[in-house]
PDB file of N, CA and C in Angstrom:
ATOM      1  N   UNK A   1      37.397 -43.002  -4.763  1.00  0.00           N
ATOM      2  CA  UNK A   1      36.152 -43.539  -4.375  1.00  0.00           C
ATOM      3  C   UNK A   1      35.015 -42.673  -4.903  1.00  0.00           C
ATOM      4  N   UNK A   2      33.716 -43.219  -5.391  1.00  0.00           N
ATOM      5  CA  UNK A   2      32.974 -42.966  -5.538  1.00  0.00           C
ATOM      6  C   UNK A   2      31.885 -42.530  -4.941  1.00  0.00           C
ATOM      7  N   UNK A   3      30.817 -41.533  -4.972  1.00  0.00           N
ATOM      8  CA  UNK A   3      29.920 -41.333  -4.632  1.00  0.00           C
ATOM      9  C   UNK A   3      28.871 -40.882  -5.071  1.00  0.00           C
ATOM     10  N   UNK A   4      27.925 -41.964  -5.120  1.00  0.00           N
ATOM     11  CA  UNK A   4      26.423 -41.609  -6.249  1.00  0.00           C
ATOM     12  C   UNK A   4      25.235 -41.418  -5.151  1.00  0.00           C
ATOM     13  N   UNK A   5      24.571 -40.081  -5.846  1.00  0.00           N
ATOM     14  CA  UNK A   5      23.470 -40.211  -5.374  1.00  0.00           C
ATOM     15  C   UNK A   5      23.732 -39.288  -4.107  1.00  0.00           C
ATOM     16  N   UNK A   6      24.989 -39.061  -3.812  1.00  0.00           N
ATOM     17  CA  UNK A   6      25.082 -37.878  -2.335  1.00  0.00           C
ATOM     18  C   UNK A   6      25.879 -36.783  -2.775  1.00  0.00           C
ATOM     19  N   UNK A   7      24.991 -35.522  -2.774  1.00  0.00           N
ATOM     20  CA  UNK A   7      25.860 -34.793  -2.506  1.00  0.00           C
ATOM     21  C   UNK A   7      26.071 -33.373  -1.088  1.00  0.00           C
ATOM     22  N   UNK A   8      27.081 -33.540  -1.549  1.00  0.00           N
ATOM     23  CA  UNK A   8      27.514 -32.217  -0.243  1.00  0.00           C
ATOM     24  C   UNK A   8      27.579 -31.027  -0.607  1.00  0.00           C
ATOM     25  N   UNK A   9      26.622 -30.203   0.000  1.00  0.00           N
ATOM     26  CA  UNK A   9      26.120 -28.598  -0.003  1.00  0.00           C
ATOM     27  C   UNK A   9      26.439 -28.295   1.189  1.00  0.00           C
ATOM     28  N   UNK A  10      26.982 -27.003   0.989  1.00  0.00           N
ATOM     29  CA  UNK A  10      26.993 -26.132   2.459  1.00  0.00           C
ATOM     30  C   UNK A  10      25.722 -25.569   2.661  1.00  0.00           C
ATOM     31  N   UNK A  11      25.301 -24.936   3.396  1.00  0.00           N
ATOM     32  CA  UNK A  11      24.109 -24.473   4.212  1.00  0.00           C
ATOM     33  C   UNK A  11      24.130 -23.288   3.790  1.00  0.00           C
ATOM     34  N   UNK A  12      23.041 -23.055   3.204  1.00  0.00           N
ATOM     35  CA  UNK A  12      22.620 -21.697   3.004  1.00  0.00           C
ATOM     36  C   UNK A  12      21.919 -20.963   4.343  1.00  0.00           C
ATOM     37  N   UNK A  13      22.441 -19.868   4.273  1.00  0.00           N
ATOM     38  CA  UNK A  13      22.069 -18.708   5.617  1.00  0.00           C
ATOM     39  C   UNK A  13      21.235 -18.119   5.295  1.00  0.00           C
ATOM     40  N   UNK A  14      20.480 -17.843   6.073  1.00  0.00           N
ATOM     41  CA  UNK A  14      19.226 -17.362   6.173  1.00  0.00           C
ATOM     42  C   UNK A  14      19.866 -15.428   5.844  1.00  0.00           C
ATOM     43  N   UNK A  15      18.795 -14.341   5.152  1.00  0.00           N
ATOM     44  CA  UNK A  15      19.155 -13.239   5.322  1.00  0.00           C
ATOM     45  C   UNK A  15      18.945 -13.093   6.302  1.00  0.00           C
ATOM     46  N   UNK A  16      19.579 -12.146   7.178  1.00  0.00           N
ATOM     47  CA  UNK A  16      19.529 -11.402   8.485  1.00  0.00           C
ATOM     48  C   UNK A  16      19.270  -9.974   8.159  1.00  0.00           C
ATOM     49  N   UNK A  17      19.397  -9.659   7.278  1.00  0.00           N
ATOM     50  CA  UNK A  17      19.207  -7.732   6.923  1.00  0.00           C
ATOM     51  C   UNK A  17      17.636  -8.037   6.161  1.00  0.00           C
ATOM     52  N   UNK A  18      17.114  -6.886   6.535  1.00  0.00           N
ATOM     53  CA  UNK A  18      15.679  -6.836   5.060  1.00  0.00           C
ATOM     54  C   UNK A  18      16.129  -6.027   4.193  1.00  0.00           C
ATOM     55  N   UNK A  19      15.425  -7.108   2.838  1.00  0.00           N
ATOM     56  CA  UNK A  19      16.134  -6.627   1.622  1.00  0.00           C
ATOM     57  C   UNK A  19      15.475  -4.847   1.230  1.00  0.00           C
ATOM     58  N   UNK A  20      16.192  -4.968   0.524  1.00  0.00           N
ATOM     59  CA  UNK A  20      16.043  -3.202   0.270  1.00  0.00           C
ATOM     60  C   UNK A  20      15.164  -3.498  -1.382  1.00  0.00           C
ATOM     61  N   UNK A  21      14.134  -2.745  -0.691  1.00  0.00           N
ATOM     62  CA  UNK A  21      12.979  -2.082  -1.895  1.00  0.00           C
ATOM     63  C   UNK A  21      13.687  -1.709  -2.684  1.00  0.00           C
ATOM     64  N   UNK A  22      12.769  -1.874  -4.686  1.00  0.00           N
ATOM     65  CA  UNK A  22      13.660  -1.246  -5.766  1.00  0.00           C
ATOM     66  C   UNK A  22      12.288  -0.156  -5.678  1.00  0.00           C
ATOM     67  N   UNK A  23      12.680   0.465  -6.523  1.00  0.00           N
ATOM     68  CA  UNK A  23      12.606   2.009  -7.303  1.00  0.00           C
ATOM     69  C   UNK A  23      10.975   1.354  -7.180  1.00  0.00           C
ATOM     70  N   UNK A  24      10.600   0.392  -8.116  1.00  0.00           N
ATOM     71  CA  UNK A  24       8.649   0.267  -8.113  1.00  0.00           C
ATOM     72  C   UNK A  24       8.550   0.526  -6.763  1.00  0.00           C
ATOM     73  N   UNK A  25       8.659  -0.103  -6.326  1.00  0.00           N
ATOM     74  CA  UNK A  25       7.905  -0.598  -4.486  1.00  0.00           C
ATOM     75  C   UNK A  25       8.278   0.784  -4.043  1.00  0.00           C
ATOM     76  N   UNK A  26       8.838   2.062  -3.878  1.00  0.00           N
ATOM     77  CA  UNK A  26       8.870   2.997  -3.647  1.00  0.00           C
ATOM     78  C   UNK A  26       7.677   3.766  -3.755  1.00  0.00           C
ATOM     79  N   UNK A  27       7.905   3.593  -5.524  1.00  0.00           N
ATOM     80  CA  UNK A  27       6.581   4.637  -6.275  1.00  0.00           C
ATOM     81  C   UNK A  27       5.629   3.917  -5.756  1.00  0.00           C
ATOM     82  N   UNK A  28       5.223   2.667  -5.466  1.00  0.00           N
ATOM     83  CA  UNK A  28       4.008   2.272  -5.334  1.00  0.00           C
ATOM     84  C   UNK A  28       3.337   2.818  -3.353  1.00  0.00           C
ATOM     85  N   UNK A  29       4.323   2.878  -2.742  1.00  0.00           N
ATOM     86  CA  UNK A  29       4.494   3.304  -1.338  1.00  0.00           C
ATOM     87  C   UNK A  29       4.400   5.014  -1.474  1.00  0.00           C
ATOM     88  N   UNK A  30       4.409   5.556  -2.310  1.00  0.00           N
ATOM     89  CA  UNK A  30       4.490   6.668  -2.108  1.00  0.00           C
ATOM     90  C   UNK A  30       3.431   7.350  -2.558  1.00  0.00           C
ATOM     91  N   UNK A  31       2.582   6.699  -3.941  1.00  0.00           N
ATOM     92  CA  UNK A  31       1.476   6.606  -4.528  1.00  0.00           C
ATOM     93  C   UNK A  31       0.097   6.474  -3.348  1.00  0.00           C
ATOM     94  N   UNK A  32       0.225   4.962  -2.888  1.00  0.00           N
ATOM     95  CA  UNK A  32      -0.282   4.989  -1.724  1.00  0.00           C
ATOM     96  C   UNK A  32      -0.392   5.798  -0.488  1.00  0.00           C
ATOM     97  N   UNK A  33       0.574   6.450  -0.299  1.00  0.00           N
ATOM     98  CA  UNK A  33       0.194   7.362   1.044  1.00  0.00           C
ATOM     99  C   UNK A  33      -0.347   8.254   0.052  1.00  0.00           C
ATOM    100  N   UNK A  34      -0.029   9.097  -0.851  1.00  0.00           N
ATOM    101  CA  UNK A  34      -0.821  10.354  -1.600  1.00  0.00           C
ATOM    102  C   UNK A  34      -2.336   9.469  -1.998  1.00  0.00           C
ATOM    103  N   UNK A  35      -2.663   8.694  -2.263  1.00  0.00           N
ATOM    104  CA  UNK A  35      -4.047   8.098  -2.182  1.00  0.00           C
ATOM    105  C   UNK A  35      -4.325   8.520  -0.891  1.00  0.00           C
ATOM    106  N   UNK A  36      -4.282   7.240   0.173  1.00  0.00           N
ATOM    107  CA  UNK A  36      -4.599   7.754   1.586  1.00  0.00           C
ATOM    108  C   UNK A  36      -4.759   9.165   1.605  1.00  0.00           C
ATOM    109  N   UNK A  37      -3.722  10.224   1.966  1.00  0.00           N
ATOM    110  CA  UNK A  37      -4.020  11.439   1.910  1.00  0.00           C
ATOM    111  C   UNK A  37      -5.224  11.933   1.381  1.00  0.00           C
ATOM    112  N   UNK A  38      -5.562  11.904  -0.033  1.00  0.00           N
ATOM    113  CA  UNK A  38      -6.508  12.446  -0.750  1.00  0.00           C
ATOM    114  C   UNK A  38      -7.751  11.525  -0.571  1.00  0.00           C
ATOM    115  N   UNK A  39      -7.801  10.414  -0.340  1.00  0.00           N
ATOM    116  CA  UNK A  39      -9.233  10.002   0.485  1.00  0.00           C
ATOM    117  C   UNK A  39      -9.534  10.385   2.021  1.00  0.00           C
ATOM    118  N   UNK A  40      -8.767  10.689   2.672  1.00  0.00           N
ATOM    119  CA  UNK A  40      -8.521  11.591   3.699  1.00  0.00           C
ATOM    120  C   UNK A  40      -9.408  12.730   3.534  1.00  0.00           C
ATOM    121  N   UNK A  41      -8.460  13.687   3.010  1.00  0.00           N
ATOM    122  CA  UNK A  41      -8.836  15.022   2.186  1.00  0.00           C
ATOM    123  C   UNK A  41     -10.823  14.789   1.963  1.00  0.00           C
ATOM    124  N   UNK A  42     -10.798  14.048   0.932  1.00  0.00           N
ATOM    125  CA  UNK A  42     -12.553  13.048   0.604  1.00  0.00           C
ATOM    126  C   UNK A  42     -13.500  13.434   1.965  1.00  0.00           C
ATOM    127  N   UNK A  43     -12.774  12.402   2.618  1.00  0.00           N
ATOM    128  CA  UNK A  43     -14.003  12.706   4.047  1.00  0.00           C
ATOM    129  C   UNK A  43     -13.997  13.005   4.845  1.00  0.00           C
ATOM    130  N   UNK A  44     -12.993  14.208   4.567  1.00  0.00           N
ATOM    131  CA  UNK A  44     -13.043  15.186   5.540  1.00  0.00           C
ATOM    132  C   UNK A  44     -13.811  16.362   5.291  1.00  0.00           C
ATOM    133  N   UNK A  45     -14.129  17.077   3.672  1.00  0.00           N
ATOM    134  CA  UNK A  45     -14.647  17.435   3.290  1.00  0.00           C
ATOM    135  C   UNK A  45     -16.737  16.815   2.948  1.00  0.00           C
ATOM    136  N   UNK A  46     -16.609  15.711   3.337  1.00  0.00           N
ATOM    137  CA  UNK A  46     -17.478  14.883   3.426  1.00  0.00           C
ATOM    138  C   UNK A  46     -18.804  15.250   4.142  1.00  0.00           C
ATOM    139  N   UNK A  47     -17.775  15.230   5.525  1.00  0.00           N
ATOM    140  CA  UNK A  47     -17.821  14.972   6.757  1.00  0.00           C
ATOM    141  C   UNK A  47     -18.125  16.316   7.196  1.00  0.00           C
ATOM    142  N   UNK A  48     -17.714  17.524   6.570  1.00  0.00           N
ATOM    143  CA  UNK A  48     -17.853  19.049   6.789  1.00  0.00           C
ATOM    144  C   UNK A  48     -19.012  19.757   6.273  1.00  0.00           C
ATOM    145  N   UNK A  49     -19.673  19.199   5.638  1.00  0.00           N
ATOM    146  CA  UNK A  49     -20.580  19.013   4.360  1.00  0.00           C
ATOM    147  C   UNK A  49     -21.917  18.381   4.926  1.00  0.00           C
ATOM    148  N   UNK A  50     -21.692  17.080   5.627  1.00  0.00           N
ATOM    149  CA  UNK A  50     -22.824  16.660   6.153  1.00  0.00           C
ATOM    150  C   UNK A  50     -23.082  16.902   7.445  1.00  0.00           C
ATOM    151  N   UNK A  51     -22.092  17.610   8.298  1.00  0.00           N
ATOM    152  CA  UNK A  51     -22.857  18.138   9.672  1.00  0.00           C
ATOM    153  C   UNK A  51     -22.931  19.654   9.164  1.00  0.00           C
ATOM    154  N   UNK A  52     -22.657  20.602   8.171  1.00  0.00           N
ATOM    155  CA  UNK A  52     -23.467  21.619   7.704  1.00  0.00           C
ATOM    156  C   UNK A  52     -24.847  21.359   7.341  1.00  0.00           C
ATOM    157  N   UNK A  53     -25.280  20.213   6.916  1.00  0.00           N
ATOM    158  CA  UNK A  53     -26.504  19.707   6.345  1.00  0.00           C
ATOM    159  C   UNK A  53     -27.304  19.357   7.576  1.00  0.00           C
ATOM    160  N   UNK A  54     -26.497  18.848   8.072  1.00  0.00           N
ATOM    161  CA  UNK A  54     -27.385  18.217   9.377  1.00  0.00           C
ATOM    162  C   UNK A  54     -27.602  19.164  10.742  1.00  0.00           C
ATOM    163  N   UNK A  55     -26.992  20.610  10.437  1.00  0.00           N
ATOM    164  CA  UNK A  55     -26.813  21.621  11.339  1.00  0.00           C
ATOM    165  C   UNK A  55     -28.637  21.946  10.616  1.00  0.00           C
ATOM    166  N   UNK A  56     -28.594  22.391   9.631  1.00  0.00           N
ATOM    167  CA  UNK A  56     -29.345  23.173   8.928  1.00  0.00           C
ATOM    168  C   UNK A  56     -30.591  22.602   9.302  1.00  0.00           C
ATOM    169  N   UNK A  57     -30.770  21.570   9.252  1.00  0.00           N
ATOM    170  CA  UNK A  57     -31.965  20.753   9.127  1.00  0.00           C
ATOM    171  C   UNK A  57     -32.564  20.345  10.037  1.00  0.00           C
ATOM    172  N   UNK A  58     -31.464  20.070  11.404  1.00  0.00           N
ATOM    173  CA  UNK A  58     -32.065  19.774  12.882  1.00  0.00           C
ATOM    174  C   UNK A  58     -32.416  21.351  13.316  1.00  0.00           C
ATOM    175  N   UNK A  59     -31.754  22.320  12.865  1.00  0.00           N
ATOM    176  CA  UNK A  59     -31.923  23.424  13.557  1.00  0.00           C
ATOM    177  C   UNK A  59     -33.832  23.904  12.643  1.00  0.00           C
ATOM    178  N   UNK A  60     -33.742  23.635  11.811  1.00  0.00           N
ATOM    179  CA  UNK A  60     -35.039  23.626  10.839  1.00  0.00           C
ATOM    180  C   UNK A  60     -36.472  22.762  11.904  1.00  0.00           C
ATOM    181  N   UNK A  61     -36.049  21.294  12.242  1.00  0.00           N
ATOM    182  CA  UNK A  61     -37.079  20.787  12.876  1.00  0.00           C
ATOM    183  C   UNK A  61     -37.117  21.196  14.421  1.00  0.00           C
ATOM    184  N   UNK A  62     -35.895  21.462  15.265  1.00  0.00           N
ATOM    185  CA  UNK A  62     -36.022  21.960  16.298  1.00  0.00           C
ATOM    186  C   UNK A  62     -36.969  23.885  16.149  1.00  0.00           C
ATOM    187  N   UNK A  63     -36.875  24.289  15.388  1.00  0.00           N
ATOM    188  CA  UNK A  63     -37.440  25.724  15.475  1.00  0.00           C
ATOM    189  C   UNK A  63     -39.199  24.968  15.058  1.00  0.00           C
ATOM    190  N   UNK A  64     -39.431  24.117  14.534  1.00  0.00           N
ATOM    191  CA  UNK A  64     -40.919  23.704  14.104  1.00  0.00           C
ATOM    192  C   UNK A  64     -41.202  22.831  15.546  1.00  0.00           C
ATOM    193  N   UNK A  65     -40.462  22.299  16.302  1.00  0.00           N
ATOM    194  CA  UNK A  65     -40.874  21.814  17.391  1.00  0.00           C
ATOM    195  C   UNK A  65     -41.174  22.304  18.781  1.00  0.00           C
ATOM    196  N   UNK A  66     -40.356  23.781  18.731  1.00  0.00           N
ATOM    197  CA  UNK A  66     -40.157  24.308  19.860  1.00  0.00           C
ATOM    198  C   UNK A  66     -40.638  25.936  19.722  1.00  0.00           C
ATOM    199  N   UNK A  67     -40.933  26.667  18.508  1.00  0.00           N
ATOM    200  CA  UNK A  67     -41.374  27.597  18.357  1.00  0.00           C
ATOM    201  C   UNK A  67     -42.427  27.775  16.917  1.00  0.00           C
ATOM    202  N   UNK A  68     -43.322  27.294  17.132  1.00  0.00           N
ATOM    203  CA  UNK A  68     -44.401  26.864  15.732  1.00  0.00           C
ATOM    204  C   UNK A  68     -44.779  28.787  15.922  1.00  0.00           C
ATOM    205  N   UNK A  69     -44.761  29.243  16.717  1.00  0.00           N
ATOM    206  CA  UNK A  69     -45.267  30.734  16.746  1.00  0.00           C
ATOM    207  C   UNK A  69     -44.436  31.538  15.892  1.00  0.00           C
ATOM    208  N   UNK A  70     -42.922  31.479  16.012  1.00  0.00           N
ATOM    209  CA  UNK A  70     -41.691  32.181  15.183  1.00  0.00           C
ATOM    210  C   UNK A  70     -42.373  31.436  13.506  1.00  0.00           C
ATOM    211  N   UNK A  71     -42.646  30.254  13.379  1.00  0.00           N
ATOM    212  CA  UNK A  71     -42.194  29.903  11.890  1.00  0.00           C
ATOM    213  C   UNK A  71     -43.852  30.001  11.816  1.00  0.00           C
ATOM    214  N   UNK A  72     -44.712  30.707  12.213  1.00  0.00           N
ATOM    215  CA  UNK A  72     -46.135  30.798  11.641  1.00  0.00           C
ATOM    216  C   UNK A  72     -46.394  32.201  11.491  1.00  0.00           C
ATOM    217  N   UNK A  73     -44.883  33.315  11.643  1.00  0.00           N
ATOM    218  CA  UNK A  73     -45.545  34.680  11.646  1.00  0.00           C
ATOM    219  C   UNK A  73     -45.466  34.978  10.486  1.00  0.00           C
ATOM    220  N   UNK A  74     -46.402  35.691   9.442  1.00  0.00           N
ATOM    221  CA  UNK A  74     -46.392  35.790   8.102  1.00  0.00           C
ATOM    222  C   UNK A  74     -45.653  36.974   7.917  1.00  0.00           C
ATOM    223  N   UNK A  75     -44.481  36.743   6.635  1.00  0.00           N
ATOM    224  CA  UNK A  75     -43.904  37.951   6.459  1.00  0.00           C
ATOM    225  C   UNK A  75     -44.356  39.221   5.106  1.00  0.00           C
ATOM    226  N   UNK A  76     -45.571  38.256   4.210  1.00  0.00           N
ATOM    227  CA  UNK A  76     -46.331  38.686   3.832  1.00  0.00           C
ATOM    228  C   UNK A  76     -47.550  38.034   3.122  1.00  0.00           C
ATOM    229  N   UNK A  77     -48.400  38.664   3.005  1.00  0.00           N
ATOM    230  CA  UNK A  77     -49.833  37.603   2.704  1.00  0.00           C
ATOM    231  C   UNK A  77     -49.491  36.022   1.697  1.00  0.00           C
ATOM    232  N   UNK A  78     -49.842  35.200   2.409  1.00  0.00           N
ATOM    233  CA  UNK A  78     -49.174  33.795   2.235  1.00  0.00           C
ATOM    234  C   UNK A  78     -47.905  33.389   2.279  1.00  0.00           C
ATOM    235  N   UNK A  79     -47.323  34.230   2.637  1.00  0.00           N
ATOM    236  CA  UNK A  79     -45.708  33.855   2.622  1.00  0.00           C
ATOM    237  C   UNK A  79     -45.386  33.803   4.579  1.00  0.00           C
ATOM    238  N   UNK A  80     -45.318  32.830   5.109  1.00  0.00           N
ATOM    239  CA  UNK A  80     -44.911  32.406   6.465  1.00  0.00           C
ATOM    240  C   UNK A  80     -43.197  32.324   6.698  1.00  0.00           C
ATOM    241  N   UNK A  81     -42.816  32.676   7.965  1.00  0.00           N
ATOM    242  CA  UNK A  81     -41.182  32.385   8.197  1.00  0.00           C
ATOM    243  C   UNK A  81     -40.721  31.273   7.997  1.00  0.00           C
ATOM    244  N   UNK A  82     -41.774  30.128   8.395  1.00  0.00           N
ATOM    245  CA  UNK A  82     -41.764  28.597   8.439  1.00  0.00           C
ATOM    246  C   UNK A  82     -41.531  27.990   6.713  1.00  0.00           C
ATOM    247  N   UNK A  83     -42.327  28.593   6.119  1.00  0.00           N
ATOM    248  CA  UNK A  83     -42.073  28.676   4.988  1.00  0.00           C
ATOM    249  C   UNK A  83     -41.252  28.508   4.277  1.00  0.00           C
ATOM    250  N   UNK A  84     -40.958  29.887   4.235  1.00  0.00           N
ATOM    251  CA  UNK A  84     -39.344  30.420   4.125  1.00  0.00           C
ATOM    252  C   UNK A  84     -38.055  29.645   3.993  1.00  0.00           C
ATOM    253  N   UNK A  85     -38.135  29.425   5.326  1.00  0.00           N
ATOM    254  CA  UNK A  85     -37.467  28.539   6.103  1.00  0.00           C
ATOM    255  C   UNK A  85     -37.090  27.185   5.495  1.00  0.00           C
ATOM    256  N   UNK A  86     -38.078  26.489   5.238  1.00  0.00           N
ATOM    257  CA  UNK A  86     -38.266  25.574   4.339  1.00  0.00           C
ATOM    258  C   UNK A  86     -37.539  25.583   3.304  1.00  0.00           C
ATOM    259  N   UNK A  87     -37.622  26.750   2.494  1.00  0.00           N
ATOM    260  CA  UNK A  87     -37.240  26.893   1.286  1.00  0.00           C
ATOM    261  C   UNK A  87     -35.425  27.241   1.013  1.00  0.00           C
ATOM    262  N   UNK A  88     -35.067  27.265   2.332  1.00  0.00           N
ATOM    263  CA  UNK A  88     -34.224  27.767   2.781  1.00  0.00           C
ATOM    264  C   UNK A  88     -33.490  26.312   2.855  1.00  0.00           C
ATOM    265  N   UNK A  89     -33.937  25.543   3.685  1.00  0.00           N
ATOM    266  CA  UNK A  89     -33.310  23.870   3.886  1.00  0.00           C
ATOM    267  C   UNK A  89     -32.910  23.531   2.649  1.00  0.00           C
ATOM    268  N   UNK A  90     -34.354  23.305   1.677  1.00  0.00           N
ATOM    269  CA  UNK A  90     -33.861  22.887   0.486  1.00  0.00           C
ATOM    270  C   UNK A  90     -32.718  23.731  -0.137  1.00  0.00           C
ATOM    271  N   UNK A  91     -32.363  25.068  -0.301  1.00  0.00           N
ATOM    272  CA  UNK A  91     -31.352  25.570  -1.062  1.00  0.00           C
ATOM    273  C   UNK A  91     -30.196  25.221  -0.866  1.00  0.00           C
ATOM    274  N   UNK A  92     -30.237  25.084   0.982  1.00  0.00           N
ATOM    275  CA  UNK A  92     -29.022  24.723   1.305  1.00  0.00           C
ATOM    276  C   UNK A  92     -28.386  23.404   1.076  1.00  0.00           C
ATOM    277  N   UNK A  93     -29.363  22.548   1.035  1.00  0.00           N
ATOM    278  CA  UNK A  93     -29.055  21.150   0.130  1.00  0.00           C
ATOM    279  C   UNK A  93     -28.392  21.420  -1.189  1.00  0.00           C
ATOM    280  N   UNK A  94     -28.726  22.044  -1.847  1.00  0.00           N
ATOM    281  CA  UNK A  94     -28.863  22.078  -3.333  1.00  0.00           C
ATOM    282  C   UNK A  94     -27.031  22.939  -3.309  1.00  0.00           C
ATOM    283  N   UNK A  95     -26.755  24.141  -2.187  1.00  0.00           N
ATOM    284  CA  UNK A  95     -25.853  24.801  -2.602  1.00  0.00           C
ATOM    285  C   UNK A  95     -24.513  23.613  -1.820  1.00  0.00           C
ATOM    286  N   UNK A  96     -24.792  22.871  -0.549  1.00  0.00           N
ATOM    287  CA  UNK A  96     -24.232  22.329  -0.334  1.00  0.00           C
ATOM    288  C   UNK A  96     -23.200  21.058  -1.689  1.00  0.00           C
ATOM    289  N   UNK A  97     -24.196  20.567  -2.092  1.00  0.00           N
ATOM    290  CA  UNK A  97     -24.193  19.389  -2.899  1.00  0.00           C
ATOM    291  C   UNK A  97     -22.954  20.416  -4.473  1.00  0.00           C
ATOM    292  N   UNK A  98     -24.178  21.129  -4.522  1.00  0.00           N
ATOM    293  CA  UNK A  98     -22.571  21.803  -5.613  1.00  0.00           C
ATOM    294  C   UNK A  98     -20.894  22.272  -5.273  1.00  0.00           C
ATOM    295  N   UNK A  99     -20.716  22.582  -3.865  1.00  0.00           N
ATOM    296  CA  UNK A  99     -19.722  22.683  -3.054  1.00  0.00           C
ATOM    297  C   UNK A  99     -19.193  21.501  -2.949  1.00  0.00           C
ATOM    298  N   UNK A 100     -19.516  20.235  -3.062  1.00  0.00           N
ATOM    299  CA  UNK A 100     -19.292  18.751  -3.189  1.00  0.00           C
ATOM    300  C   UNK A 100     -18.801  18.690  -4.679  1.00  0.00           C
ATOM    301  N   UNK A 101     -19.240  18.789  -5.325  1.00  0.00           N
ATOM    302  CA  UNK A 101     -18.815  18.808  -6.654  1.00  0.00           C
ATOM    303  C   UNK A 101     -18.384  19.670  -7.247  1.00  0.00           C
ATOM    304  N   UNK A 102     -18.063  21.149  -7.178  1.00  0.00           N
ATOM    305  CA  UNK A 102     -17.029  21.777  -7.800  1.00  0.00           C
ATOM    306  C   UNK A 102     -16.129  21.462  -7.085  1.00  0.00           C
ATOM    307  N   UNK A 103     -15.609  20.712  -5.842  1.00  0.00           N
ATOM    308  CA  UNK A 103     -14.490  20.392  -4.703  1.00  0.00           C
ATOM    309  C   UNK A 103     -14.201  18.782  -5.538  1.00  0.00           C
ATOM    310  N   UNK A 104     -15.079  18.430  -6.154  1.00  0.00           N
ATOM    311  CA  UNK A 104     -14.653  16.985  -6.510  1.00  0.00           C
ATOM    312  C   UNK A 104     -13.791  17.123  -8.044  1.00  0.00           C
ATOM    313  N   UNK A 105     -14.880  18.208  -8.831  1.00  0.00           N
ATOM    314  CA  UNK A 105     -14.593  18.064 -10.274  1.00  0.00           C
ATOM    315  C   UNK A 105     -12.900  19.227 -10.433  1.00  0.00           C
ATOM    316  N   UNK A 106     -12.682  20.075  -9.148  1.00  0.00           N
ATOM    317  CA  UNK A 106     -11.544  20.769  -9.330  1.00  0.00           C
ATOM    318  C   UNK A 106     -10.551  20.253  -8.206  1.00  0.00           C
ATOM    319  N   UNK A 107     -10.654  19.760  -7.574  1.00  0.00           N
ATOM    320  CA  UNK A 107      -9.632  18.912  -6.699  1.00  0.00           C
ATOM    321  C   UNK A 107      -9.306  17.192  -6.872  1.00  0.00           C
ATOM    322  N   UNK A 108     -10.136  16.576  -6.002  1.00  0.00           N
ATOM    323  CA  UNK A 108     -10.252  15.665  -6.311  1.00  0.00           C
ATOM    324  C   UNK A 108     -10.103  14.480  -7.411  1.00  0.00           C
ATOM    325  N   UNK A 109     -10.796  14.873  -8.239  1.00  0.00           N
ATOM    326  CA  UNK A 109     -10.689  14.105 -10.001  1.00  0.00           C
ATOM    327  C   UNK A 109      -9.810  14.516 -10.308  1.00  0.00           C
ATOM    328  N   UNK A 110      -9.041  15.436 -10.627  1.00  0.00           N
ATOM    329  CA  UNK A 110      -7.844  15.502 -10.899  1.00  0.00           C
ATOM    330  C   UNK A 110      -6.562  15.351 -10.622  1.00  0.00           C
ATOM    331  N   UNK A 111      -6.764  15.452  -8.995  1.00  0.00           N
ATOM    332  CA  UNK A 111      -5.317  14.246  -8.182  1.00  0.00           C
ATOM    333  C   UNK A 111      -5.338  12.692  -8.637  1.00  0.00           C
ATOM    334  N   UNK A 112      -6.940  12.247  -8.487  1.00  0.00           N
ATOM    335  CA  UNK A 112      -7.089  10.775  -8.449  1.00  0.00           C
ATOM    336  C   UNK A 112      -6.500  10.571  -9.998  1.00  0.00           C
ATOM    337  N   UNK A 113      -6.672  11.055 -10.808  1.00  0.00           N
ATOM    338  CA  UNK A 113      -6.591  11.054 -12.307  1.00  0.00           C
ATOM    339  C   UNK A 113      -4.813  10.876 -12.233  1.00  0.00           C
ATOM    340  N   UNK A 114      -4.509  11.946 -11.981  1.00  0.00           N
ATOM    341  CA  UNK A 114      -2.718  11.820 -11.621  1.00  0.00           C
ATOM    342  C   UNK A 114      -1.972  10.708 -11.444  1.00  0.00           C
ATOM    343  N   UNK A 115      -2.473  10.271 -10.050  1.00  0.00           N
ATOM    344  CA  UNK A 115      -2.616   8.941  -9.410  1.00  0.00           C
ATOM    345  C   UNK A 115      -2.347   7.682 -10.128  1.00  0.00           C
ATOM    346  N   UNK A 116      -3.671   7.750 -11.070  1.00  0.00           N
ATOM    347  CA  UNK A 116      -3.484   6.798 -11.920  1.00  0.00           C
ATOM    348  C   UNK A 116      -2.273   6.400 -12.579  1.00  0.00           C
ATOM    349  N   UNK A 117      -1.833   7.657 -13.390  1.00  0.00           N
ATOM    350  CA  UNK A 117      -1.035   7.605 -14.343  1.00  0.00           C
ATOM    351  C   UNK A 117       0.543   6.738 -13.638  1.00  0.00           C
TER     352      UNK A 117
END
């Protein structure tokens, strides 16, 4: 006897185990956490960087708000503490910001660079 048009398959089973990752999906999982990590690393150094900045600078307007007498005593003809002081904020900007970037151009860029590859 014939039969057109039907046929009989057994039932495919569903997997019950999860399949096991090859070798890419590893590197790519492992790549990824060392990313994570090193953007981690990023802003944490960031983050260390801008409440040094923000130490410097509130402590700068709190001494002009609360002791104008300390930052108006001259330490020599035209030269004031307040001054000073001032000049002092800005450096620390300036030395901060290079601490950002020799940390970027000798750490950083060169993991991420790795990374890539």
């Amino acid at each position: 006897m014939e039969t057109r048009g039907i046929e009989t398959r057994t039932p495919v089973e569903a997997p019950t185990a999860r399949p096991q990752p090859d070798t890419v999906d590893l590197e790519l999982d492992e790549r990824d956490l060392a990313l994570e990590r090193l953007a981690s690393r990023r802003n944490r150094v960031a983050l260390t960087l801008t409440v040094a900045m923000l130490a410097v600078y509130f402590a700068f307007v709190l001494l002009i708000a609360f002791d104008k007498e300390l930052l108006g005593r001259l330490l020599t003809d035209g030269l004031s503490l307040g001054i000073l002081l001032g000049v002092v904020v800005v450096f620390a900007t300036w030395v901060l910001t290079w601490i950002y970037v020799r940390w970027a151009n000798r750490t950083y860029e060169p993991e991420l660079e790795r990374l890539r590859r």
